[in-house]
N, C-alpha and C. Protein backbone atom coordinates (compact mmCIF):
# COMPACT_ATOMS: atom_id res chain seq x y z
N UNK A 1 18.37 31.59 -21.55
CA UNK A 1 18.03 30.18 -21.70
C UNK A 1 16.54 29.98 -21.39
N UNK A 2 16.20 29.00 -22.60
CA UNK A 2 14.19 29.30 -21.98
C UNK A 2 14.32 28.07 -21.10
N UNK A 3 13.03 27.96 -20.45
CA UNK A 3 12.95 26.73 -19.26
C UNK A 3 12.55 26.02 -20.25
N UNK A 4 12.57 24.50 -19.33
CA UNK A 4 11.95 23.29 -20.01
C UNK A 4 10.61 23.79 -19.75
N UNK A 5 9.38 23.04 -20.23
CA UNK A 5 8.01 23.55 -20.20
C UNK A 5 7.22 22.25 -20.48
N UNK A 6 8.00 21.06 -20.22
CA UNK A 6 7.56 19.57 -20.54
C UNK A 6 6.16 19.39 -19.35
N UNK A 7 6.26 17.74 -19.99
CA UNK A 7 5.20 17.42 -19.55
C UNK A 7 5.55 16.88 -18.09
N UNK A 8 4.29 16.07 -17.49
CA UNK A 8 4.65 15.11 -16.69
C UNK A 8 3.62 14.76 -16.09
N UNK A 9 3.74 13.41 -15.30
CA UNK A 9 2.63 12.67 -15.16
C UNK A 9 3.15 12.19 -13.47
N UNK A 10 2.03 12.53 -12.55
CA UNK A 10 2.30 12.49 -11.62
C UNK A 10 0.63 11.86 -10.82
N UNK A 11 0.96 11.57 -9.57
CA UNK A 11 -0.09 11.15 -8.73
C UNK A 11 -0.62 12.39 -8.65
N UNK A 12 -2.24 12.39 -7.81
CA UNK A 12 -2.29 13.76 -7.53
C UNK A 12 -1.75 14.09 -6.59
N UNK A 13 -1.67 13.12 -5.29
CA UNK A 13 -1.24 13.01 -3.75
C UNK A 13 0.42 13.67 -3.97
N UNK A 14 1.00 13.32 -4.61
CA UNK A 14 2.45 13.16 -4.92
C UNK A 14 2.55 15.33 -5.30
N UNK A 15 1.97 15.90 -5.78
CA UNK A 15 1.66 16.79 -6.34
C UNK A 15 1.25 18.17 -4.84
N UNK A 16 0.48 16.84 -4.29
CA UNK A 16 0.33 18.12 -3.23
C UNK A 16 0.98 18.15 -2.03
N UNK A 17 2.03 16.92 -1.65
CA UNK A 17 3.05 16.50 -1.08
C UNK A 17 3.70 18.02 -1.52
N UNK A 18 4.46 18.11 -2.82
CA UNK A 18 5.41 18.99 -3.08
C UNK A 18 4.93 20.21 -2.62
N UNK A 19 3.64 20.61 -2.86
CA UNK A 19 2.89 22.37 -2.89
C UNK A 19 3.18 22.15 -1.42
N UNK A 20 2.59 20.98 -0.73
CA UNK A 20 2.89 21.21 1.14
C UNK A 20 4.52 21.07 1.42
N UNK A 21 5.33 20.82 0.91
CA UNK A 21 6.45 21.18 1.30
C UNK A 21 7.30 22.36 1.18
N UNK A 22 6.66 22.61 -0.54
CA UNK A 22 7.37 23.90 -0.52
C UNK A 22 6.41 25.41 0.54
N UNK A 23 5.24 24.94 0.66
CA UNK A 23 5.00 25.99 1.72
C UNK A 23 5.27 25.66 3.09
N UNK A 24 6.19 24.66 3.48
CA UNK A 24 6.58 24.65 4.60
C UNK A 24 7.78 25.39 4.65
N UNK A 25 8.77 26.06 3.51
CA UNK A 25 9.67 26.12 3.36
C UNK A 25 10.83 25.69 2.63
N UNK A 26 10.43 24.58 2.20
CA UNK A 26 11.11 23.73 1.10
C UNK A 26 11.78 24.44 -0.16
N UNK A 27 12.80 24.92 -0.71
CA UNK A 27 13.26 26.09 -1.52
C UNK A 27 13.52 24.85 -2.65
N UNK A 28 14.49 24.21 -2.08
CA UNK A 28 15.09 23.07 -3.32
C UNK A 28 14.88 21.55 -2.66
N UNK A 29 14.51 20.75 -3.58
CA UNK A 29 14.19 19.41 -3.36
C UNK A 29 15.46 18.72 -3.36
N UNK A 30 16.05 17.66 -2.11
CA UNK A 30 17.74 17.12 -2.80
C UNK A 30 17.08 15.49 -3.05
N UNK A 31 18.22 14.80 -3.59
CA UNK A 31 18.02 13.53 -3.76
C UNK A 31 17.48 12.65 -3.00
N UNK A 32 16.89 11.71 -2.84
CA UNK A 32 16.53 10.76 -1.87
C UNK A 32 17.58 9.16 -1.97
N UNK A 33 18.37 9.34 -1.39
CA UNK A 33 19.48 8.67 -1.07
C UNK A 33 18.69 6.80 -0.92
N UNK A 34 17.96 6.97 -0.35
CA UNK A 34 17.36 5.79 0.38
C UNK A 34 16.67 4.82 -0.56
N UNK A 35 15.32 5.74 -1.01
CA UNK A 35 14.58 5.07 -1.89
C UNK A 35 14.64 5.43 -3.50
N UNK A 36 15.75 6.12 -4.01
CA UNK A 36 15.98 6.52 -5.15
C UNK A 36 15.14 7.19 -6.19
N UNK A 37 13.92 7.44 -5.69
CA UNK A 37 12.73 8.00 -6.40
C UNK A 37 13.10 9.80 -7.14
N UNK A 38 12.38 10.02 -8.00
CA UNK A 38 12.60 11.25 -8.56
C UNK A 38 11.90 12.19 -7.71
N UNK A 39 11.49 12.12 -6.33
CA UNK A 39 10.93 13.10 -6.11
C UNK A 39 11.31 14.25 -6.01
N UNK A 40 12.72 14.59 -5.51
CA UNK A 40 13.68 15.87 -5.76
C UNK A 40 13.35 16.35 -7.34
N UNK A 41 13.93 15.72 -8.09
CA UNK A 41 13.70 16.47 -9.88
C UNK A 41 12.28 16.85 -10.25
N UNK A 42 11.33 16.10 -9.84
CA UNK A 42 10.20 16.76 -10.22
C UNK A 42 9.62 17.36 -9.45
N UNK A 43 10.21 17.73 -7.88
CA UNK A 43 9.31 18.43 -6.95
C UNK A 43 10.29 20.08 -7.68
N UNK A 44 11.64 20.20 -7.98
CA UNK A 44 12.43 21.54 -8.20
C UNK A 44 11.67 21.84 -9.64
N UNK A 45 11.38 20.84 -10.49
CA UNK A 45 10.58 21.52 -11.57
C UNK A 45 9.38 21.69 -11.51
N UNK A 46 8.44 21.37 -10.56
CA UNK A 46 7.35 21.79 -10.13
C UNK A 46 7.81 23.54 -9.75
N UNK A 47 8.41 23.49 -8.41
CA UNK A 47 8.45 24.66 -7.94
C UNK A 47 9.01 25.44 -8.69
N UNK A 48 10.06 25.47 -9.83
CA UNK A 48 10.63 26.42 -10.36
C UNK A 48 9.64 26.19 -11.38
N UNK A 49 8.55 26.15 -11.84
CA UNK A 49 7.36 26.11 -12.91
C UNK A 49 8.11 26.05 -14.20
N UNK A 50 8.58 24.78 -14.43
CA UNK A 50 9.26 24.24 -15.48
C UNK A 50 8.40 22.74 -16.34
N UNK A 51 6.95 23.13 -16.13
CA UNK A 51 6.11 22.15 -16.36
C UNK A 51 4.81 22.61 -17.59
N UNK A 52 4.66 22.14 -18.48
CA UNK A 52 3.87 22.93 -19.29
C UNK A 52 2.56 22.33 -19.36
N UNK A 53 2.64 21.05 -19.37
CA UNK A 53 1.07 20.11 -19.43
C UNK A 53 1.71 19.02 -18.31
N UNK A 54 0.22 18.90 -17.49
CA UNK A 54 0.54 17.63 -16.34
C UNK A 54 -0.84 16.71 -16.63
N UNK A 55 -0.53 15.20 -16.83
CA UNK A 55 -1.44 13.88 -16.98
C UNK A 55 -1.38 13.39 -15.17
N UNK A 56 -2.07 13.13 -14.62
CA UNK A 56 -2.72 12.37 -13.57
C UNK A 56 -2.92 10.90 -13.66
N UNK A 57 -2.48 10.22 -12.81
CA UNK A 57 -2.64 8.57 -12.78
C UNK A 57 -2.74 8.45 -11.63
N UNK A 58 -3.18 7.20 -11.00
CA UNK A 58 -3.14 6.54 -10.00
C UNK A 58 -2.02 5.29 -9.40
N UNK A 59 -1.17 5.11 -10.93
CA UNK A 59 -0.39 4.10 -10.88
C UNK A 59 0.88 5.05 -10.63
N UNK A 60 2.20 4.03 -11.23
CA UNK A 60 3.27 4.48 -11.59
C UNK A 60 3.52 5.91 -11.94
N UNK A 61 4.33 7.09 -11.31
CA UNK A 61 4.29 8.28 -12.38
C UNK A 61 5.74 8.62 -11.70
N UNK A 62 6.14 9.43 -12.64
CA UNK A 62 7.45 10.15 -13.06
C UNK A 62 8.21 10.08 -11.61
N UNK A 63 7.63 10.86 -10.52
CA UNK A 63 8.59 10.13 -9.32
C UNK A 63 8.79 8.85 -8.96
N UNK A 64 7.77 8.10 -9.05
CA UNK A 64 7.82 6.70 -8.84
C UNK A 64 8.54 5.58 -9.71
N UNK A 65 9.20 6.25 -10.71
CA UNK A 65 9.76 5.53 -12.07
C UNK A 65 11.14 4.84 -10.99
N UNK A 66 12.37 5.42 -10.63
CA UNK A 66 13.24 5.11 -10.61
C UNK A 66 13.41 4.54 -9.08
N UNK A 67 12.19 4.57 -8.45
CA UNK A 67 12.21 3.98 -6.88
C UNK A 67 12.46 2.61 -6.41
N UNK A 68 13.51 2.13 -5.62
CA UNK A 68 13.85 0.62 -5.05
C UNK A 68 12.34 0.04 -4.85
N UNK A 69 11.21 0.46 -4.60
CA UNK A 69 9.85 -0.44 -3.76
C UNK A 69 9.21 -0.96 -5.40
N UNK A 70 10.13 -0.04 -6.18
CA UNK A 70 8.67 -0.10 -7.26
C UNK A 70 9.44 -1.67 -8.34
N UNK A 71 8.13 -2.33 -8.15
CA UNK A 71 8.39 -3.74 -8.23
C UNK A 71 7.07 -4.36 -9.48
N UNK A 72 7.59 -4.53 -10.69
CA UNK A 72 6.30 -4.54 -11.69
C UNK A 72 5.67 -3.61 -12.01
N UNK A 73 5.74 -2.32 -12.05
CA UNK A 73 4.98 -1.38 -12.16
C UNK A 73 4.27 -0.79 -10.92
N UNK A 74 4.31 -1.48 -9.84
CA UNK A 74 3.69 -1.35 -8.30
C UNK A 74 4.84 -1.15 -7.25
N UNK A 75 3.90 -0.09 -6.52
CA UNK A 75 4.96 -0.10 -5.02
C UNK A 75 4.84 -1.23 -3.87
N UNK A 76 5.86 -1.59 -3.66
CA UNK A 76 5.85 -2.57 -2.98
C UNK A 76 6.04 -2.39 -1.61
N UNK A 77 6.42 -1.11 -1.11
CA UNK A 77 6.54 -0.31 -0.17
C UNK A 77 5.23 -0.48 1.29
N UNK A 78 5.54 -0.03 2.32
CA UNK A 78 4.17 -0.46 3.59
C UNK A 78 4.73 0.63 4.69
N UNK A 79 3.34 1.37 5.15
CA UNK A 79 3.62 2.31 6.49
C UNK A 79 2.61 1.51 7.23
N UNK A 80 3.02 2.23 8.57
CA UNK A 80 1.81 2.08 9.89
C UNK A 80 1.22 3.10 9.92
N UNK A 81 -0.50 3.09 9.83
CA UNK A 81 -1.06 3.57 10.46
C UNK A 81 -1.56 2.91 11.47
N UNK A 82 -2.20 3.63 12.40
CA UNK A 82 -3.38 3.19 13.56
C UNK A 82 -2.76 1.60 13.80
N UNK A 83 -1.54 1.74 14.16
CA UNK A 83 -0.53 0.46 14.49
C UNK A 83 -1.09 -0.80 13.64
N UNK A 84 -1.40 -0.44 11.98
CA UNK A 84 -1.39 -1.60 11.57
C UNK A 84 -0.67 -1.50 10.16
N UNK A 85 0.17 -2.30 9.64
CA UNK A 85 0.89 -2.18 8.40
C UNK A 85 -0.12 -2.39 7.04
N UNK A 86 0.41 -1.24 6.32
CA UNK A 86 -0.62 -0.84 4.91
C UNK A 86 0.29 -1.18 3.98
N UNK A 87 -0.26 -1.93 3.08
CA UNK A 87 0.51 -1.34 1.35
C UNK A 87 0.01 0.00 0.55
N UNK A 88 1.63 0.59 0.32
CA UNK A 88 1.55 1.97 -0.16
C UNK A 88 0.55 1.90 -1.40
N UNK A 89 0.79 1.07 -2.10
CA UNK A 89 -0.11 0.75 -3.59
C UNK A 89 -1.05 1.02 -3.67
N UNK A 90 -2.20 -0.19 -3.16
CA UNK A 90 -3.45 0.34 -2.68
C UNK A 90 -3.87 1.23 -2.23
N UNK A 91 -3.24 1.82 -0.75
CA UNK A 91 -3.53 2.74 -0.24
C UNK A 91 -3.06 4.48 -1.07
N UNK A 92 -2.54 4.01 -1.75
CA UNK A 92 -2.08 5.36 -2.40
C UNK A 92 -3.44 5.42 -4.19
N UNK A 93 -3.66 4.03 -4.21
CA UNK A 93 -4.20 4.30 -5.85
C UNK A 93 -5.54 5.18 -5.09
N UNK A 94 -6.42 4.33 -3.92
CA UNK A 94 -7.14 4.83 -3.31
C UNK A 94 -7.64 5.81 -3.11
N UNK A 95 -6.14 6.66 -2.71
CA UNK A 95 -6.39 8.15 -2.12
C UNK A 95 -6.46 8.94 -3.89
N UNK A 96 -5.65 8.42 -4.41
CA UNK A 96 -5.49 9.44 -5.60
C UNK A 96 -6.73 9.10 -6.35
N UNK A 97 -7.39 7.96 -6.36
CA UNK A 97 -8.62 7.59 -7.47
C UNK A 97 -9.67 9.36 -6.65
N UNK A 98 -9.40 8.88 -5.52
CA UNK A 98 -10.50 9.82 -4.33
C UNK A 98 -10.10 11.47 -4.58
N UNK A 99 -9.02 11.88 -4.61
CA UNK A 99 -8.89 13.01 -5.17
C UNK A 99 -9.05 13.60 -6.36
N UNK A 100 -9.08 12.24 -7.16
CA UNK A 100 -9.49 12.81 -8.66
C UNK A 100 -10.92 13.37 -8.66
N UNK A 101 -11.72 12.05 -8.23
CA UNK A 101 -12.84 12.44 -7.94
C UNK A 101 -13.11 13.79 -7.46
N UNK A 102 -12.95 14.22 -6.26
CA UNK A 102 -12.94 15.44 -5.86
C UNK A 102 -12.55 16.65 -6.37
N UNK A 103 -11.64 16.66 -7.13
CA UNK A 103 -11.11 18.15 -7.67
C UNK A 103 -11.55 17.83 -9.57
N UNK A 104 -12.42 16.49 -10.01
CA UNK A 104 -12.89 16.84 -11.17
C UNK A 104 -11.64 16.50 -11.87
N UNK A 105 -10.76 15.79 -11.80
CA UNK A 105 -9.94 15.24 -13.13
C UNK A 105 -10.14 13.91 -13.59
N UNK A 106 -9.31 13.66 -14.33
CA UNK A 106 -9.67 12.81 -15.25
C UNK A 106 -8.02 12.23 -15.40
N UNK A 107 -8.07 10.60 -15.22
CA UNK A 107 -6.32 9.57 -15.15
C UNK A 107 -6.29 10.35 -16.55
N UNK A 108 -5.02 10.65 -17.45
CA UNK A 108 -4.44 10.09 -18.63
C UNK A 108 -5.08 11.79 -19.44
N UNK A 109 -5.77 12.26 -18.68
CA UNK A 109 -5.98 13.38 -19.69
C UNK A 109 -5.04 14.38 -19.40
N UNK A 110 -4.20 15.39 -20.33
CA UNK A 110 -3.47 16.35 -20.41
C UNK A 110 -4.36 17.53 -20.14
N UNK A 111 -3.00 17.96 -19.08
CA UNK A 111 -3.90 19.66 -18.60
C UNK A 111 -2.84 20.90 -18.53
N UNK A 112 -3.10 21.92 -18.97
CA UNK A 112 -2.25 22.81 -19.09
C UNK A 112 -1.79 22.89 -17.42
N UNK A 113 -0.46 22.84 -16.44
CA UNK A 113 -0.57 23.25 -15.71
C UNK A 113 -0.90 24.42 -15.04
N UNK A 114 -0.41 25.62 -15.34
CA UNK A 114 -1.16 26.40 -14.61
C UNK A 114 -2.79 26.43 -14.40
N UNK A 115 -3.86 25.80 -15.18
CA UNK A 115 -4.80 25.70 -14.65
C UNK A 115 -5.02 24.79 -13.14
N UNK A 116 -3.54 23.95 -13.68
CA UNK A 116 -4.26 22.94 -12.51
C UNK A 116 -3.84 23.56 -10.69
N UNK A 117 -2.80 24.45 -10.83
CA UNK A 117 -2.34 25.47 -10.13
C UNK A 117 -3.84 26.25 -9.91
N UNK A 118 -4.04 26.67 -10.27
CA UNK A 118 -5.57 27.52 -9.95
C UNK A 118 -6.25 26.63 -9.53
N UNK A 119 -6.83 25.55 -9.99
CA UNK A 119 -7.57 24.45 -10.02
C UNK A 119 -7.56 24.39 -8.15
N UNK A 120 -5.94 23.88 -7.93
CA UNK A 120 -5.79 23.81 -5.85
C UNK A 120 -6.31 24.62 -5.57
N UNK A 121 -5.62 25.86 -5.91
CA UNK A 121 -5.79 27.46 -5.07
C UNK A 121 -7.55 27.45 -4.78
N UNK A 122 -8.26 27.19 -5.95
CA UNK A 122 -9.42 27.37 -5.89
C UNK A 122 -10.52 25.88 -4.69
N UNK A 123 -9.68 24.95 -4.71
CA UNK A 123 -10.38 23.86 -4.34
C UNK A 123 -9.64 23.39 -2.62
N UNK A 124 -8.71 24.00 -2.62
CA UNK A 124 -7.81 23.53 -1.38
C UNK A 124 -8.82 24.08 -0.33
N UNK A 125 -9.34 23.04 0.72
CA UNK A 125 -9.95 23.76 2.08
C UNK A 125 -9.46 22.64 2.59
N UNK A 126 -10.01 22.90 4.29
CA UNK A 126 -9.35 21.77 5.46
C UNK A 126 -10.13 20.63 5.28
N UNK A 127 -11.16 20.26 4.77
CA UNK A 127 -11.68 18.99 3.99
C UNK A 127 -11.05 18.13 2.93
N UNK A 128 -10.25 18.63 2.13
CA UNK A 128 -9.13 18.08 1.41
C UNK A 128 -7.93 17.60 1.70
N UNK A 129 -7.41 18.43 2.63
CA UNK A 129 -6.59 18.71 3.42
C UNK A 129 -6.41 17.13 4.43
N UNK A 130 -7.86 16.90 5.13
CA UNK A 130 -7.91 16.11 5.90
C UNK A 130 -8.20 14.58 5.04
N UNK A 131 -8.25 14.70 4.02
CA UNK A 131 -8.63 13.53 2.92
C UNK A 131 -7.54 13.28 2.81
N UNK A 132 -6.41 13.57 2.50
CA UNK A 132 -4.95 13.78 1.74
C UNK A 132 -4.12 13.13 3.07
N UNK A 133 -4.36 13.76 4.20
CA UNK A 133 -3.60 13.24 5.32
C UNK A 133 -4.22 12.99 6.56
N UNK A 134 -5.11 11.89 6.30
CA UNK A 134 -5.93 11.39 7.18
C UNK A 134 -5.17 11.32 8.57
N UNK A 135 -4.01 10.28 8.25
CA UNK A 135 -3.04 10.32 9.29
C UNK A 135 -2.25 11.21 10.02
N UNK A 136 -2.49 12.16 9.75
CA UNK A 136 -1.79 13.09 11.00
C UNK A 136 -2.74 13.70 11.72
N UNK A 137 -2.49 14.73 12.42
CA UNK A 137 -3.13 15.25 13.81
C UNK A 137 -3.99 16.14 13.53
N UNK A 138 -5.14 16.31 13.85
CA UNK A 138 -5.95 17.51 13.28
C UNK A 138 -5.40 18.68 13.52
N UNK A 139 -4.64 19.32 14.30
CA UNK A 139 -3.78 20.45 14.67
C UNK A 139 -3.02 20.51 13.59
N UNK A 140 -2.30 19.18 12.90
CA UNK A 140 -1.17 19.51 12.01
C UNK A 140 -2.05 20.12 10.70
N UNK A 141 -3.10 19.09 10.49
CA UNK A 141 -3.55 19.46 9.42
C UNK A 141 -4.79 20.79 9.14
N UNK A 142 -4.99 21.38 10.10
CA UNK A 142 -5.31 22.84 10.57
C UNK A 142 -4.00 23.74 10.37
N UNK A 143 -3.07 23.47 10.91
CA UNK A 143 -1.97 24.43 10.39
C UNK A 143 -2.01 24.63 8.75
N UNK A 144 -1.81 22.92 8.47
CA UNK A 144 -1.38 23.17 6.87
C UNK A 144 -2.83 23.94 5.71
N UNK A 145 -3.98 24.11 6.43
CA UNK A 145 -4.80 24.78 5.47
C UNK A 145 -4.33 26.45 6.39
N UNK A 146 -4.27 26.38 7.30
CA UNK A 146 -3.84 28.07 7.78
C UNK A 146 -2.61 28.55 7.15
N UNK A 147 -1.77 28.00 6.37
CA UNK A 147 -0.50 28.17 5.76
C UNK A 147 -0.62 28.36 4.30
N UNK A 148 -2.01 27.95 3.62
CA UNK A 148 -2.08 28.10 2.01
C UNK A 148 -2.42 29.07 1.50
């Protein structure tokens, strides 16, 4: 049976969520019961490299399609940081406009994935690292570049 080899259109943040989970150990992604989002289906076809071209957005993308927060095309969703309540929206178009920037992509353009696989490997340091997850502990996020 050949794999699927589709497309998909994802945040970048959302993208390196999965690469940091599955190197935490993460084998198979399960459902998310709570907030109904696809992140399980497209984090197992990420990792089982069942992806042939990936588009980048800042908005809405393929996990975010089927999620309870997502309200108009927007997440309607809010965390605490630094004990003050954020909207995921903003704060997420933000980070991903900021990573595009940084690793040189471009919203809406098609990319073979495996380049974009090289693309991390080649660009991932603890400066990215600490862009991506401002909010956690510098220890945590020292582990997670000692782990790539």
């Amino acid at each position: 049976m050949e794999k699927d080899r589709g497309s998909l259109v994802i945040k970048p943040h959302h993208l390196l969520d999965i690469f940091k989970l599955y190197g935490r150990g993460v084998e198979t992604f399960v459902p998310d019961d709570k907030y109904k989002h696809d992140f399980y289906g497209v984090g197992n076809r990420v990792i089982e490299n069942r992806i042939g071209t990936v588009r980048f957005t800042c908005g809405c993308d393929d996990i975010c399609g089927p999620c309870v927060c997502l309200k108009e095309g927007l997440c309607g969703d809010t965390f605490f940081y630094e004990g003050i309540e954020h909207g995921k929206n903003s704060y997420n178009e933000a980070l991903d406009r900021g990573l595009m920037e940084r690793l040189g992509l471009e919203s809406g353009r098609g990319y073979e994935f495996s380049d974009i696989v090289d693309l991390l490997c080649e660009k991932l340091d603890l400066e990215l690292i600490r862009f991506v997850w401002q909010d956690r502990s510098s220890e945590e996020n020292q582990s997670r570049y000692e782990d790539k």
